[in-house]
N, C-alpha and C. Protein backbone atom coordinates (compact mmCIF):
# COMPACT_ATOMS: atom_id res chain seq x y z
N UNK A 1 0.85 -1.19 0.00
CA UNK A 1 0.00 0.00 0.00
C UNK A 1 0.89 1.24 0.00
N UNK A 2 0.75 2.50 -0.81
CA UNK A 2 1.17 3.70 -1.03
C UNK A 2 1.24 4.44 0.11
N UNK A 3 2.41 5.27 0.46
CA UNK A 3 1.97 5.96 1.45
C UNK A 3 1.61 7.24 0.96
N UNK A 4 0.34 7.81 1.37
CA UNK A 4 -0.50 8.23 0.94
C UNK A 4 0.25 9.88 1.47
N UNK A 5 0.51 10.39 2.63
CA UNK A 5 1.06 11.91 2.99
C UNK A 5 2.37 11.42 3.48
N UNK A 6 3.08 12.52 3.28
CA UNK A 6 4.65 12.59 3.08
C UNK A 6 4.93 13.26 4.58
N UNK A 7 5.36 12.64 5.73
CA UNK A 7 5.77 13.14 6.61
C UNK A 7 7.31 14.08 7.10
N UNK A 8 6.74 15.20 7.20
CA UNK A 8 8.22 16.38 7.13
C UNK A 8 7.92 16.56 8.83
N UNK A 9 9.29 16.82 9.43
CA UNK A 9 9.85 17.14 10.23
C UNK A 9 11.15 18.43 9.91
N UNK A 10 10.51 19.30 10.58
CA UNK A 10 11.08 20.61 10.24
C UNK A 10 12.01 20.82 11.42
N UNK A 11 13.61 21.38 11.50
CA UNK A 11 14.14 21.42 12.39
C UNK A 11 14.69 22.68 12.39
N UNK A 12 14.13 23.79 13.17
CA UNK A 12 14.92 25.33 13.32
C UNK A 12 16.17 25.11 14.14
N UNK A 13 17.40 25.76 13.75
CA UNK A 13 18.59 25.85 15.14
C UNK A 13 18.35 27.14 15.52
N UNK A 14 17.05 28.35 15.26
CA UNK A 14 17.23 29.27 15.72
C UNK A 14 17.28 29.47 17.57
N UNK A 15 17.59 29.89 18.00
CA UNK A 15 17.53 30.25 19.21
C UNK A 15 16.81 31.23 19.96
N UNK A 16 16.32 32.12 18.81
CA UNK A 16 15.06 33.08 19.22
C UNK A 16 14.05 33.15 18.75
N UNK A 17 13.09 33.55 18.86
CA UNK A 17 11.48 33.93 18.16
C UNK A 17 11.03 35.89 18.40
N UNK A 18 11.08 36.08 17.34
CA UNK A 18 10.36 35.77 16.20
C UNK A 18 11.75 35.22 15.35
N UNK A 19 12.37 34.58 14.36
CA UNK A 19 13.03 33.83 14.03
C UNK A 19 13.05 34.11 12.52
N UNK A 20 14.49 34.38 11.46
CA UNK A 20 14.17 34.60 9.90
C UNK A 20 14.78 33.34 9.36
N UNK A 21 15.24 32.17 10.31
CA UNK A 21 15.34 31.01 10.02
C UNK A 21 14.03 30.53 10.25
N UNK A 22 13.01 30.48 11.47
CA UNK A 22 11.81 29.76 11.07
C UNK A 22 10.97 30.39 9.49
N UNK A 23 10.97 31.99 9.60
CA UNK A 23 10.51 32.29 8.58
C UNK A 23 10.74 31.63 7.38
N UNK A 24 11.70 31.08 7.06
CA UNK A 24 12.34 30.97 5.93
C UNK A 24 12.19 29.44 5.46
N UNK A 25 11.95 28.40 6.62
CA UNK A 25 11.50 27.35 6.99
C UNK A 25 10.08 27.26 6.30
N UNK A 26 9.17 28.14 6.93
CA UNK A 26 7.58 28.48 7.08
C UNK A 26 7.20 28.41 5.19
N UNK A 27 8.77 29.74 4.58
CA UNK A 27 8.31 29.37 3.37
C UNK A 27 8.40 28.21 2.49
N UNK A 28 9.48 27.71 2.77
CA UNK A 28 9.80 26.11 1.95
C UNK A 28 8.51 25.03 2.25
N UNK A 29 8.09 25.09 3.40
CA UNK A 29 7.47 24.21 3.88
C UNK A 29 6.12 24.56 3.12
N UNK A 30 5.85 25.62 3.01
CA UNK A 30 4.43 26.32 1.90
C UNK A 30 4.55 25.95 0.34
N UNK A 31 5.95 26.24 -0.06
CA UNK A 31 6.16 25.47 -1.53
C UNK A 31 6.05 23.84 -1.45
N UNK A 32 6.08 23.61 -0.66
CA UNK A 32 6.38 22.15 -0.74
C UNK A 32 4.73 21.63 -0.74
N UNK A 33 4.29 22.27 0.31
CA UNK A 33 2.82 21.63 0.53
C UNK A 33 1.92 21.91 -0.81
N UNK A 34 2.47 23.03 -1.65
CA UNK A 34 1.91 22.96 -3.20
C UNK A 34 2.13 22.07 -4.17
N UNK A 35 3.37 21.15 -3.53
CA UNK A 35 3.57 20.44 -5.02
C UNK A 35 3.05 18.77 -4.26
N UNK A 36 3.44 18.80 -2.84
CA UNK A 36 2.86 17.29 -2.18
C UNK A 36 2.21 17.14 -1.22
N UNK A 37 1.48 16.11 -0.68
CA UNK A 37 0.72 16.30 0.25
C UNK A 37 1.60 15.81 1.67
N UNK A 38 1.74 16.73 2.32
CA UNK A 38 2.97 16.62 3.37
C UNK A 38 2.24 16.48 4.91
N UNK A 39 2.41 16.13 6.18
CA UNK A 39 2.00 16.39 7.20
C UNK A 39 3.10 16.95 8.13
N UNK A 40 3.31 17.96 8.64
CA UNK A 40 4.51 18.62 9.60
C UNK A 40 4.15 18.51 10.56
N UNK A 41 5.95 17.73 11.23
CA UNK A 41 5.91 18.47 12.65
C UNK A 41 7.06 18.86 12.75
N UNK A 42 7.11 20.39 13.63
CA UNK A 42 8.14 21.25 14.22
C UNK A 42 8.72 21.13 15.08
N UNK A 43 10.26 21.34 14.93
CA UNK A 43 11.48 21.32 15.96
C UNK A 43 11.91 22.53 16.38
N UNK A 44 11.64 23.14 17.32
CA UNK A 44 12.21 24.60 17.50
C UNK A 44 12.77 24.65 18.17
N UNK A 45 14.60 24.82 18.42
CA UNK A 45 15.12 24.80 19.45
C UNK A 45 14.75 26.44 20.07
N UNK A 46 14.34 27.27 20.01
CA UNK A 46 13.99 28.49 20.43
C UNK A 46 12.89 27.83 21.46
N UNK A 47 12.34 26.97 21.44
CA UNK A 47 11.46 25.75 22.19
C UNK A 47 11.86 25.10 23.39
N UNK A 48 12.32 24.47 23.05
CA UNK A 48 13.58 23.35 23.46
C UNK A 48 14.84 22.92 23.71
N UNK A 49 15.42 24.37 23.52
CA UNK A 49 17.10 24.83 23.81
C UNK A 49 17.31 23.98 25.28
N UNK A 50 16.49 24.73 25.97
CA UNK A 50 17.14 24.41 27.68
C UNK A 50 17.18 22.71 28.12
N UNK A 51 15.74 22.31 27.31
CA UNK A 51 16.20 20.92 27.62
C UNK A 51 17.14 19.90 26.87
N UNK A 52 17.09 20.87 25.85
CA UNK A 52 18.15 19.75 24.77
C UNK A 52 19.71 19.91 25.49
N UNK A 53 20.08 21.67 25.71
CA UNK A 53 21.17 21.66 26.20
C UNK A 53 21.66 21.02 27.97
N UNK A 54 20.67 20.46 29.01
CA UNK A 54 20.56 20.01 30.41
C UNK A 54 21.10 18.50 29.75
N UNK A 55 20.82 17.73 29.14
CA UNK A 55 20.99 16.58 29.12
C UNK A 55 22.30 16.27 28.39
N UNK A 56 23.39 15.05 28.74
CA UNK A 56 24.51 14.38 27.86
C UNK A 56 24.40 13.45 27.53
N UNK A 57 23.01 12.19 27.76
CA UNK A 57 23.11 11.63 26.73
C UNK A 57 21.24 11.11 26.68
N UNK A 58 21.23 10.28 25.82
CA UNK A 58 19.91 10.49 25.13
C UNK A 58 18.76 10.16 26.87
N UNK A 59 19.03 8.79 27.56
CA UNK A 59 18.01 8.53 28.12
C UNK A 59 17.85 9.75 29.57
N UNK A 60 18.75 11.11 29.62
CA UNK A 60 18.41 11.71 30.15
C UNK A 60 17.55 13.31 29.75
N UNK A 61 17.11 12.86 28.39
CA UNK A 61 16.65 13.95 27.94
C UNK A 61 14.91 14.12 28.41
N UNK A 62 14.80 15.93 28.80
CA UNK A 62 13.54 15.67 29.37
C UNK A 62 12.56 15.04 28.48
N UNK A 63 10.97 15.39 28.74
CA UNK A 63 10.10 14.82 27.47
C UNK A 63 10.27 15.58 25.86
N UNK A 64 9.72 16.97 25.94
CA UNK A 64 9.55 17.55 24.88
C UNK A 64 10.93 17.80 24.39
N UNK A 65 12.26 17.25 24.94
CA UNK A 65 13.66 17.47 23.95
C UNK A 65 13.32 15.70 23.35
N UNK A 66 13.37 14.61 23.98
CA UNK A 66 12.64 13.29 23.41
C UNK A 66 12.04 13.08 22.11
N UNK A 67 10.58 13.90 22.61
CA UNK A 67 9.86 13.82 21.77
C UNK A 67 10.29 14.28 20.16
N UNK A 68 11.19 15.77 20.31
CA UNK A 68 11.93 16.20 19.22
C UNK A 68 12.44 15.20 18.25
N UNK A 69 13.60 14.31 19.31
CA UNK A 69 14.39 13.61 18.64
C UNK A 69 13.67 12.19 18.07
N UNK A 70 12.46 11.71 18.60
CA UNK A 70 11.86 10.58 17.76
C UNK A 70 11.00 11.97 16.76
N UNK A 71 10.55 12.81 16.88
CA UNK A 71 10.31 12.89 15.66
C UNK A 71 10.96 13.29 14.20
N UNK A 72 12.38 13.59 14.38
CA UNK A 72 13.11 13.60 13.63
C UNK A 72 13.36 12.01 13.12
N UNK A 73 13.55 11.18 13.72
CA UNK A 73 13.87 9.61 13.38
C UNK A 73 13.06 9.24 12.78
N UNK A 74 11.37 9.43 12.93
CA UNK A 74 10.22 9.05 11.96
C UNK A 74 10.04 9.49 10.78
N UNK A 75 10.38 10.64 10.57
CA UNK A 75 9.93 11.44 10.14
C UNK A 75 10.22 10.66 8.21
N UNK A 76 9.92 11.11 7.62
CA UNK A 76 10.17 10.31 5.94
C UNK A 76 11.03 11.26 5.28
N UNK A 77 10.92 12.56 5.68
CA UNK A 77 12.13 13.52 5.55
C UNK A 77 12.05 14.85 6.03
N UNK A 78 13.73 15.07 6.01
CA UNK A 78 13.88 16.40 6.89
C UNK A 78 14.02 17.86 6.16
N UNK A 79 13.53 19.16 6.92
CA UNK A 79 13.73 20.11 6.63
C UNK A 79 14.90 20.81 7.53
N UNK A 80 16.18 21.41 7.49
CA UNK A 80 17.17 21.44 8.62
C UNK A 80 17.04 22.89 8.03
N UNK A 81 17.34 24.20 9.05
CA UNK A 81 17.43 25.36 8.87
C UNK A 81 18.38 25.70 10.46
N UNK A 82 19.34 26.66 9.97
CA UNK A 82 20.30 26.71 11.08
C UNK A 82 20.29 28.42 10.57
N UNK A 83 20.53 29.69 11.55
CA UNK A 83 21.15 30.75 11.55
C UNK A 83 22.78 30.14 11.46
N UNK A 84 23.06 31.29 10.80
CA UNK A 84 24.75 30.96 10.70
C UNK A 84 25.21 31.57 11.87
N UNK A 85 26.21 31.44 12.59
CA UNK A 85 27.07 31.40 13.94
C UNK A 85 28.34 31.49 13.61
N UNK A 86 29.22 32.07 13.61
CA UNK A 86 30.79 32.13 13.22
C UNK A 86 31.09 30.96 12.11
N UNK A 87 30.35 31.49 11.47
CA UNK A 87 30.45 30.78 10.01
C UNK A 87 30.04 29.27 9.90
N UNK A 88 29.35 28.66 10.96
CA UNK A 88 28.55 27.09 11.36
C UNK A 88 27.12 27.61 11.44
N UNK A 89 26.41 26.63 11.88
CA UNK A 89 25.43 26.14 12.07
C UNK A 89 25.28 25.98 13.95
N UNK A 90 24.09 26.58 14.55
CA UNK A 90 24.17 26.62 16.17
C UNK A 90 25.09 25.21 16.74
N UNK A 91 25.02 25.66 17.87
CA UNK A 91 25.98 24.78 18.61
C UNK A 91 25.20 23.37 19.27
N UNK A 92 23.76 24.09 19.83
CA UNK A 92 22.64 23.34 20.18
C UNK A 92 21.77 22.58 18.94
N UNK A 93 21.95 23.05 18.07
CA UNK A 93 21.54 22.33 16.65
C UNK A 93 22.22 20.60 16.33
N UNK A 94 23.84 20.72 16.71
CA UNK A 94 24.74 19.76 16.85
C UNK A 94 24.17 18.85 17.87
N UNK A 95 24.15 19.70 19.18
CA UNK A 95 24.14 18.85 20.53
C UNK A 95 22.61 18.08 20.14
N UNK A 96 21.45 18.75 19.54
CA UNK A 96 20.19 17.84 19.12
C UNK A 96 20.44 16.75 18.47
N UNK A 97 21.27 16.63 17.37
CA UNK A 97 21.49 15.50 16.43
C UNK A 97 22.66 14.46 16.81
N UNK A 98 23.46 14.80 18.53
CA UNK A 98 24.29 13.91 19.27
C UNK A 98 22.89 12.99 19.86
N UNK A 99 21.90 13.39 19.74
CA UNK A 99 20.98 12.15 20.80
C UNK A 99 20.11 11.47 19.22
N UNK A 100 20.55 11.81 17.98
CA UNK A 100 19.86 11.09 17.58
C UNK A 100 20.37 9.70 16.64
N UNK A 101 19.72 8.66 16.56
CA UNK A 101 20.43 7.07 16.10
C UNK A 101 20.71 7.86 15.19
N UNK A 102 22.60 6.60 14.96
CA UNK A 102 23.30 6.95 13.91
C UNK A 102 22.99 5.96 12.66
N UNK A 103 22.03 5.13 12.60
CA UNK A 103 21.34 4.98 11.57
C UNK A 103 19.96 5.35 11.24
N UNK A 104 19.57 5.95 12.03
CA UNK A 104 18.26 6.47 11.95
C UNK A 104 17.62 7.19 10.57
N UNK A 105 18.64 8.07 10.27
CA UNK A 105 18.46 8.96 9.01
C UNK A 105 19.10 8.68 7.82
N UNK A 106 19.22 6.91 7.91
CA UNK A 106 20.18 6.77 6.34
C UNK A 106 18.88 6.21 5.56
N UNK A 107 19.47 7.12 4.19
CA UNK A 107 18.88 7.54 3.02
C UNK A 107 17.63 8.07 3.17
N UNK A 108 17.53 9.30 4.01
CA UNK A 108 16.08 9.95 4.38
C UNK A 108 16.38 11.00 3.75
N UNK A 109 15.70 11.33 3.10
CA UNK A 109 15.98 12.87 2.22
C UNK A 109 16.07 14.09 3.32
N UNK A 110 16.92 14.90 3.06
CA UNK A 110 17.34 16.20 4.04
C UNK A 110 17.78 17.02 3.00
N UNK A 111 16.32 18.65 3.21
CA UNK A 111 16.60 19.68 2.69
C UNK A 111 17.26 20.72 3.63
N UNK A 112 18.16 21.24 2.93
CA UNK A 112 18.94 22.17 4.06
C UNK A 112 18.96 23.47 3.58
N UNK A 113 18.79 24.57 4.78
CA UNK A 113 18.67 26.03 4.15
C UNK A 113 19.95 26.80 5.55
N UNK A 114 19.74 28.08 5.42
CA UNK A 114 20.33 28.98 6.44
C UNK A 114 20.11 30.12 6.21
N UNK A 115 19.76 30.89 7.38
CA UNK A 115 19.96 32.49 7.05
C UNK A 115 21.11 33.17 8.05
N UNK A 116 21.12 34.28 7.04
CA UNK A 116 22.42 34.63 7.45
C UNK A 116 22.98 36.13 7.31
N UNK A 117 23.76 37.09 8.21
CA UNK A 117 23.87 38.13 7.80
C UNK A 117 24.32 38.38 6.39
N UNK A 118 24.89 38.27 5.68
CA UNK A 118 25.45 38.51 4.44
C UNK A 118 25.63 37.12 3.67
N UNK A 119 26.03 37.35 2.38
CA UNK A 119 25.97 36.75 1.30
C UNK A 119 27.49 35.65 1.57
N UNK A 120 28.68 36.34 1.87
CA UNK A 120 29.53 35.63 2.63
C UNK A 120 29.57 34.60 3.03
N UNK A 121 28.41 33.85 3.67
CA UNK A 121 28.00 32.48 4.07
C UNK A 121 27.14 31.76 3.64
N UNK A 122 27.41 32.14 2.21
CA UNK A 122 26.60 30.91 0.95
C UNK A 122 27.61 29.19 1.12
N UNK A 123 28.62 29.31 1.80
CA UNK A 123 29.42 28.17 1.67
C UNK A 123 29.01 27.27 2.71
N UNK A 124 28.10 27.72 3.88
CA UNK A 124 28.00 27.32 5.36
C UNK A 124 27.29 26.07 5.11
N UNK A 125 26.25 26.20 3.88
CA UNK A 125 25.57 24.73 4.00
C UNK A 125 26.41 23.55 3.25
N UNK A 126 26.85 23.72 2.31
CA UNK A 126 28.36 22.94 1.73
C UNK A 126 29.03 22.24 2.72
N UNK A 127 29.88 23.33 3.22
CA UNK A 127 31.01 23.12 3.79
C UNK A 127 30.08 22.40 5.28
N UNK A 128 29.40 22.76 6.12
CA UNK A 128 29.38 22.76 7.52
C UNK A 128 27.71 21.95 7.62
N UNK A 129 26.65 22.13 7.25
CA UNK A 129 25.56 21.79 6.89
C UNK A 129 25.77 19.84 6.54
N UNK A 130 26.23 19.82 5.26
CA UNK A 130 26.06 18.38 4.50
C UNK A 130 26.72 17.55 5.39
N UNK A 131 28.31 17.83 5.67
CA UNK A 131 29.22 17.04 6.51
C UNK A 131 28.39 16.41 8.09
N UNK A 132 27.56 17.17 8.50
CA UNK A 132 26.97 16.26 9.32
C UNK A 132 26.00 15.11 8.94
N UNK A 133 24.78 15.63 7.63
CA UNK A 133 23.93 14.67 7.64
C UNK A 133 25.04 13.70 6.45
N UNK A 134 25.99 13.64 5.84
CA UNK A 134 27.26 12.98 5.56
C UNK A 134 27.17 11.87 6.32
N UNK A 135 27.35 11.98 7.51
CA UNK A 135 27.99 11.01 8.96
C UNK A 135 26.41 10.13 9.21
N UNK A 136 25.62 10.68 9.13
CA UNK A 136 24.04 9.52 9.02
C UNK A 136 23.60 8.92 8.28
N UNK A 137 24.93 9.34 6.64
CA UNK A 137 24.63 8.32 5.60
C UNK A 137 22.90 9.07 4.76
N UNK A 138 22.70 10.14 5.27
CA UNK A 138 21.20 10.86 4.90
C UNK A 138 21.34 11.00 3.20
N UNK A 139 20.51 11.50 3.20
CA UNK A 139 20.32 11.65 1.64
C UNK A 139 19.86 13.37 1.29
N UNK A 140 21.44 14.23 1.32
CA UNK A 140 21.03 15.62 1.20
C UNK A 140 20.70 15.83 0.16
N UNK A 141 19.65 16.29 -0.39
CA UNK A 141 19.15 16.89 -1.31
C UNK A 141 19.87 18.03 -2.11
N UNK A 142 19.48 18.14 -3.32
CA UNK A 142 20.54 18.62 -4.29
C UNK A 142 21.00 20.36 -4.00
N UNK A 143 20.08 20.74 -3.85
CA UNK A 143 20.13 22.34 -3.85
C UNK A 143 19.29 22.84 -2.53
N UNK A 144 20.35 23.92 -1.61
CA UNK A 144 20.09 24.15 -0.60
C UNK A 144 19.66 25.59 -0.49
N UNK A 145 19.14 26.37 0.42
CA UNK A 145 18.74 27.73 0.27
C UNK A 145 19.46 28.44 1.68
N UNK A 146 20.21 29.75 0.80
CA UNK A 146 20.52 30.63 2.14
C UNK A 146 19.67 32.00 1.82
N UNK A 147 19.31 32.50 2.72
CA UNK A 147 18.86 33.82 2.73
C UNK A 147 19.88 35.03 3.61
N UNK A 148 19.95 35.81 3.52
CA UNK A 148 20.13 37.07 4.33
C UNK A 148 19.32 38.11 5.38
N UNK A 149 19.83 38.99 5.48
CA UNK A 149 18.96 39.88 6.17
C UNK A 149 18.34 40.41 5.27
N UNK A 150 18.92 41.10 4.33
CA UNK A 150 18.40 41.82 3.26
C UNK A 150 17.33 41.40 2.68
N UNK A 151 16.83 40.12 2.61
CA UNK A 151 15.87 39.36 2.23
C UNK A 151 14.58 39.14 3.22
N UNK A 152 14.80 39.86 3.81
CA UNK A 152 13.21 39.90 4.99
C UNK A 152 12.97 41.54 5.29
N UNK A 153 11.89 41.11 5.36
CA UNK A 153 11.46 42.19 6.15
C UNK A 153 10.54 42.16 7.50
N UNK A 154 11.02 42.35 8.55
CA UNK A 154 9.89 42.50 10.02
C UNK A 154 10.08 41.00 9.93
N UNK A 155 10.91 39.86 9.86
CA UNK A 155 11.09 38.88 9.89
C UNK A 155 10.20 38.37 8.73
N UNK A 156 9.58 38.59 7.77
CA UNK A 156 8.78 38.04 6.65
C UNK A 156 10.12 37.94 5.07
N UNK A 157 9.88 37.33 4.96
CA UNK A 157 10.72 37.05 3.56
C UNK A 157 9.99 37.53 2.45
N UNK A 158 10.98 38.30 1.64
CA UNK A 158 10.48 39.60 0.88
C UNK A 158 10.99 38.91 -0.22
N UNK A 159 11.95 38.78 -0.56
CA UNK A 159 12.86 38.39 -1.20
C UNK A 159 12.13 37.78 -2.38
N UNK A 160 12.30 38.38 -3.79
CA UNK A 160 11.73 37.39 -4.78
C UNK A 160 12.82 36.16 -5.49
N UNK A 161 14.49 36.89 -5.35
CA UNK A 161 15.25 35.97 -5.82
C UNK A 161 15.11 34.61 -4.64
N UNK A 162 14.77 35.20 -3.37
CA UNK A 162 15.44 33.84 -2.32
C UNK A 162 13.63 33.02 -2.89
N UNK A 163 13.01 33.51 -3.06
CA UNK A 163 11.76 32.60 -3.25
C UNK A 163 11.42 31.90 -4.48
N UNK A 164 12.70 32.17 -5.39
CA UNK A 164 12.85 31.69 -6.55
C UNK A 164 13.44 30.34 -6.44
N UNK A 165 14.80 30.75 -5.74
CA UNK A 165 15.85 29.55 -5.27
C UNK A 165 14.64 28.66 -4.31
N UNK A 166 13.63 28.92 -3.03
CA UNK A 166 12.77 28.20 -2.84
C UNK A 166 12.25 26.98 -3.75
N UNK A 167 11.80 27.72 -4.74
CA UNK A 167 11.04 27.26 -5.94
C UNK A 167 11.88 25.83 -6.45
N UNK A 168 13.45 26.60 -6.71
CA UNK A 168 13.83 25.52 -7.47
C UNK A 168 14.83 24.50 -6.49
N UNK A 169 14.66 24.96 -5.58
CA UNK A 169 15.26 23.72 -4.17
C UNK A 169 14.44 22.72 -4.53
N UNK A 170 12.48 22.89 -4.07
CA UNK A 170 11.86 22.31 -4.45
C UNK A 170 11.46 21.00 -5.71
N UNK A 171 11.41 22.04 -6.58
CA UNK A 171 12.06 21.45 -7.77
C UNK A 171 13.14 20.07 -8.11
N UNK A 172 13.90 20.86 -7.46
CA UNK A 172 15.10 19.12 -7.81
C UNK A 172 14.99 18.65 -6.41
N UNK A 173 14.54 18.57 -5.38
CA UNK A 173 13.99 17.64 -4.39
C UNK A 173 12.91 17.08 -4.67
N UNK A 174 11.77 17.33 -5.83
CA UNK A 174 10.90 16.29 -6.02
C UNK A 174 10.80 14.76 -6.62
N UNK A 175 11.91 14.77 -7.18
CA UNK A 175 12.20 13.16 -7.75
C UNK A 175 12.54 12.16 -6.54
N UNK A 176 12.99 12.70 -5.42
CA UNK A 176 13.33 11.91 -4.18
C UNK A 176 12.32 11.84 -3.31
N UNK A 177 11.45 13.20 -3.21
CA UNK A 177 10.71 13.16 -2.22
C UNK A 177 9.11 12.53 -2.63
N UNK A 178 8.92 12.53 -4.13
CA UNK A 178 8.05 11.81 -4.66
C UNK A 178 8.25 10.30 -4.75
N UNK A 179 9.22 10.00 -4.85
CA UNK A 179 9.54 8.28 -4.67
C UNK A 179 9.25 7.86 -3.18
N UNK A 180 9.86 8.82 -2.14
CA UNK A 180 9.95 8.41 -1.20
C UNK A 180 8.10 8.30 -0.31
N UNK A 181 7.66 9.07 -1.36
CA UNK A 181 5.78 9.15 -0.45
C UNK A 181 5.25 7.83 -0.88
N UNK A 182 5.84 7.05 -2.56
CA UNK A 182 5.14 6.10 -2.81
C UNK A 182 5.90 5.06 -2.59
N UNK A 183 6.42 4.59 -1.79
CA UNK A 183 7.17 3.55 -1.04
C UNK A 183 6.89 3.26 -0.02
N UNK A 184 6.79 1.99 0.21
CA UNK A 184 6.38 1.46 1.71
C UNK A 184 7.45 1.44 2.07
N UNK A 185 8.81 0.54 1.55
CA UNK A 185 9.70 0.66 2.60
C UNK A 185 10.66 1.29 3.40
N UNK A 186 10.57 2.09 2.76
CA UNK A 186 11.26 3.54 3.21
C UNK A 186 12.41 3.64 2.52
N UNK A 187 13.23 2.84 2.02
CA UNK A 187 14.35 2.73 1.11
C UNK A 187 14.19 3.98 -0.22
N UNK A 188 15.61 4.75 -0.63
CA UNK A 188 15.71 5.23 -1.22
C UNK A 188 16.27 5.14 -2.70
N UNK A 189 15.45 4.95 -3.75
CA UNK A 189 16.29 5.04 -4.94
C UNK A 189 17.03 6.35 -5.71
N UNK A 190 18.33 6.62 -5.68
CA UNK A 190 18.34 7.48 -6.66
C UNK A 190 17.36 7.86 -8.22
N UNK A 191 16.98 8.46 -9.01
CA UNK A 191 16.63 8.62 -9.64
C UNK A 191 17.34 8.74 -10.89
N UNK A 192 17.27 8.23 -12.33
CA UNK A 192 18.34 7.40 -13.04
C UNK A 192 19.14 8.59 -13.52
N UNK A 193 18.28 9.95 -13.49
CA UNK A 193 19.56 10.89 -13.93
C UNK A 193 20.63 11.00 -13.14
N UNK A 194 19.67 10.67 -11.78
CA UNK A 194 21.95 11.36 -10.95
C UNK A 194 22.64 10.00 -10.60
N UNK A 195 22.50 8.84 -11.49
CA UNK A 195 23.47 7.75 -11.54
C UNK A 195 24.09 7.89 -12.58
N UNK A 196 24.13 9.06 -13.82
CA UNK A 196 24.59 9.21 -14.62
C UNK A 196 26.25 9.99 -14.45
């Protein structure tokens, strides 16, 4: 039997609210729900900072840091959004994905974005972003989105180029994320162009 809605698990590393990483999240997650039928649930460490950061290893994590981390493990695929931090990704963003199985997320599709003061840290999801979901064996998706400041306004994303790049993140994440809704077993096939 088909699985019928595509379960996303959205993960902010912002640390505050109102947030132009959730914003920016809020929009991908809106393109997406246009092209598939998705069901979300949200990770906000702006949420969940204090308990994610109290605990060192998984079975002392309170409930709602727990609950986070199985729903990242269920989830059929991820949305990861980090503010940039001295040129990384939060620190508590890391310490979330130390409590989660290191096979948990192999071959789960993971879209990755960031916002960020300047244009300068277009390299952050490359360089600092992939190399972790790398180590879970995940399945990062082809094209990632950074935004700026310049690209919001009052925390709303203004931006028509960053909602373009939205568009076409989308875009070449649908051959994975469409296989992956009509599959029972959760297993991932590449799609025959990028075995070329």
């Amino acid at each position: 039997m088909s699985r019928k809605v595509l379960k996303i698990t959205t993960v902010s590393g912002s640390l505050q609210q109102p947030s132009r990483t959730d914003a920016l999240l809020a929009a991908i997650v809106g393109e997406l729900a246009s092209a598939l039928p998705i069901q979300i649930s949200q990770v906000r460490l702006s949420e969940i900072g204090p308990q994610v950061g109290s605990a060192m290893h998984r079975a002392a994590l309170p409930p709602a840091a727990f609950a986070a981390v199985s729903a990242i493990e269920e989830a059929d695929a991820l949305i990861v959004a980090s503010p940039v931090y001295r040129g990384s990704y939060t620190g508590l963003l890391k310490h979330l994905f130390d409590f989660v199985g290191s096979e948990a997320l192999t071959g789960k599709p993971v879209l990755l974005a960031a916002s960020a003061g300047s244009a300068r840290h277009t390299l952050m999801i490359d360089h600092q972003l992939r190399p972790l979901f790398a180590f879970f064996q995940a399945l990062t998706l082809p094209v990632g989105v950074l935004a700026t400041e310049a690209d919001f306004e009052d925390y709303t994303l203004t931006s028509p180029a960053i909602k373009q790049a939205i568009s076409h993140s989308i875009d070449a994440a649908l051959p994975w994320l469409k296989q992956r809704l009509n599959t029972t077993s959760g297993a991932i096939r590449q799609p025959f162009f990028a075995q070329l």
